[in-house]
Protein backbone atom coordinates (compact mmCIF):
# COMPACT_ATOMS: atom_id res chain seq x y z
CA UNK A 1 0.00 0.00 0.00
CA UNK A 2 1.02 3.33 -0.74
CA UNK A 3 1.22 6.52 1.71
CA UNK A 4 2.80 9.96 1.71
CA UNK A 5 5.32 10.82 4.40
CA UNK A 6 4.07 13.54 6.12
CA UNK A 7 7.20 15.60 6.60
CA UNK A 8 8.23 15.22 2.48
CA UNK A 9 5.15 14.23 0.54
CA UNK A 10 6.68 12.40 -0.81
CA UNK A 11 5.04 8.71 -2.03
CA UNK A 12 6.27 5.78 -0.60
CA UNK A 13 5.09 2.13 -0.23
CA UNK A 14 4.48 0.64 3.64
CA UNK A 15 7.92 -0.55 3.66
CA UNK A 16 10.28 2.55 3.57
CA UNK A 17 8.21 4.39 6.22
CA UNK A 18 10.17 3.81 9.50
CA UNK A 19 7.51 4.11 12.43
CA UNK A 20 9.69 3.38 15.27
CA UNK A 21 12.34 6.40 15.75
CA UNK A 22 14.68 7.54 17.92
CA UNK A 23 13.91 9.92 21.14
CA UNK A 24 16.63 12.35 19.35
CA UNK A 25 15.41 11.74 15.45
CA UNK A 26 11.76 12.11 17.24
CA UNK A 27 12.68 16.01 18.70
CA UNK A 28 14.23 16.95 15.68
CA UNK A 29 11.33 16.52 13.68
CA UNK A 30 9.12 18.02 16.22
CA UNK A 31 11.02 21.11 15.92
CA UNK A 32 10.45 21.87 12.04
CA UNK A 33 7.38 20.31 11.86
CA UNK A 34 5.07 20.89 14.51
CA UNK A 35 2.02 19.57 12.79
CA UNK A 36 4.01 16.38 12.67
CA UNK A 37 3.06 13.14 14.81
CA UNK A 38 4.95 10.00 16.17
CA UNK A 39 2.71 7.87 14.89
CA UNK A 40 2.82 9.36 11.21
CA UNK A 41 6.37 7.86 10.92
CA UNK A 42 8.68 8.92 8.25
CA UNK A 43 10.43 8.01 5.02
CA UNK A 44 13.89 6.38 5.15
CA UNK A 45 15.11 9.48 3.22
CA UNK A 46 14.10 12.15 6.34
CA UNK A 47 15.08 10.03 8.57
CA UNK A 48 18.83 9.91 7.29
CA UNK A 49 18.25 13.83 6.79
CA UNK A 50 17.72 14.29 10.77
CA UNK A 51 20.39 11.84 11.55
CA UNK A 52 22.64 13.56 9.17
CA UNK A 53 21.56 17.08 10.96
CA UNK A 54 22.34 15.83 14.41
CA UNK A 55 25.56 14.04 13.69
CA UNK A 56 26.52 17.23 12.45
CA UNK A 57 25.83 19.15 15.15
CA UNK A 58 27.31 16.31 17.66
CA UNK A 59 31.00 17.54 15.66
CA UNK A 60 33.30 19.95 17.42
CA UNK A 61 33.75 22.82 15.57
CA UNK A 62 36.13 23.62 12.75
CA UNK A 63 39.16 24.98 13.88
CA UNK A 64 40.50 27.44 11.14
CA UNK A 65 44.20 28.18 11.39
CA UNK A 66 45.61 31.61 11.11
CA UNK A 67 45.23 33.35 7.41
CA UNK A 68 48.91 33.32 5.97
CA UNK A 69 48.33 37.06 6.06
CA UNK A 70 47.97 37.51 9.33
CA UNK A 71 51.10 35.94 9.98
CA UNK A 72 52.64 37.87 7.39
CA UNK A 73 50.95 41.28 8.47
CA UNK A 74 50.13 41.23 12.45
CA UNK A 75 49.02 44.20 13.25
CA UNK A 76 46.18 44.59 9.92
């Protein structure tokens, strides 16, 4: 049988939508999509997207090094 996932509309078939999610994956969602439910599920494809989202945020922070200029030209 074929549903739409409510957070992409997109069309997918029983099997894809995931109905049991993470606590974490679960607050995500919440956040953008109010409307949203637990017990709508969601697609394989939005759940990877949250996952993806909070794995990123999970990284420490880029550190940039110094601009060669800088070093070149302190006091700019």
């Amino acid at each position: 049988m074929l549903q739409c996932c409510t957070i992409c509309g997109r069309t997918i078939s029983d099997r894809e939508l995931h109905e049991t999610l993470e606590n974490h994956i679960i607050d995500a969602i919440g956040q953008e999509h109010p409307e949203w439910m637990e017990s709508d599920g969601a697609c394989a494809r939005c759940v990877e997207h949250y996952r993806r989202i909070l794995a990123r945020r999970r990284e420490p922070p880029i550190r940039r090094s110094t601009p060669w200029w800088r070093r070149l030209f302190p006091w700019l």
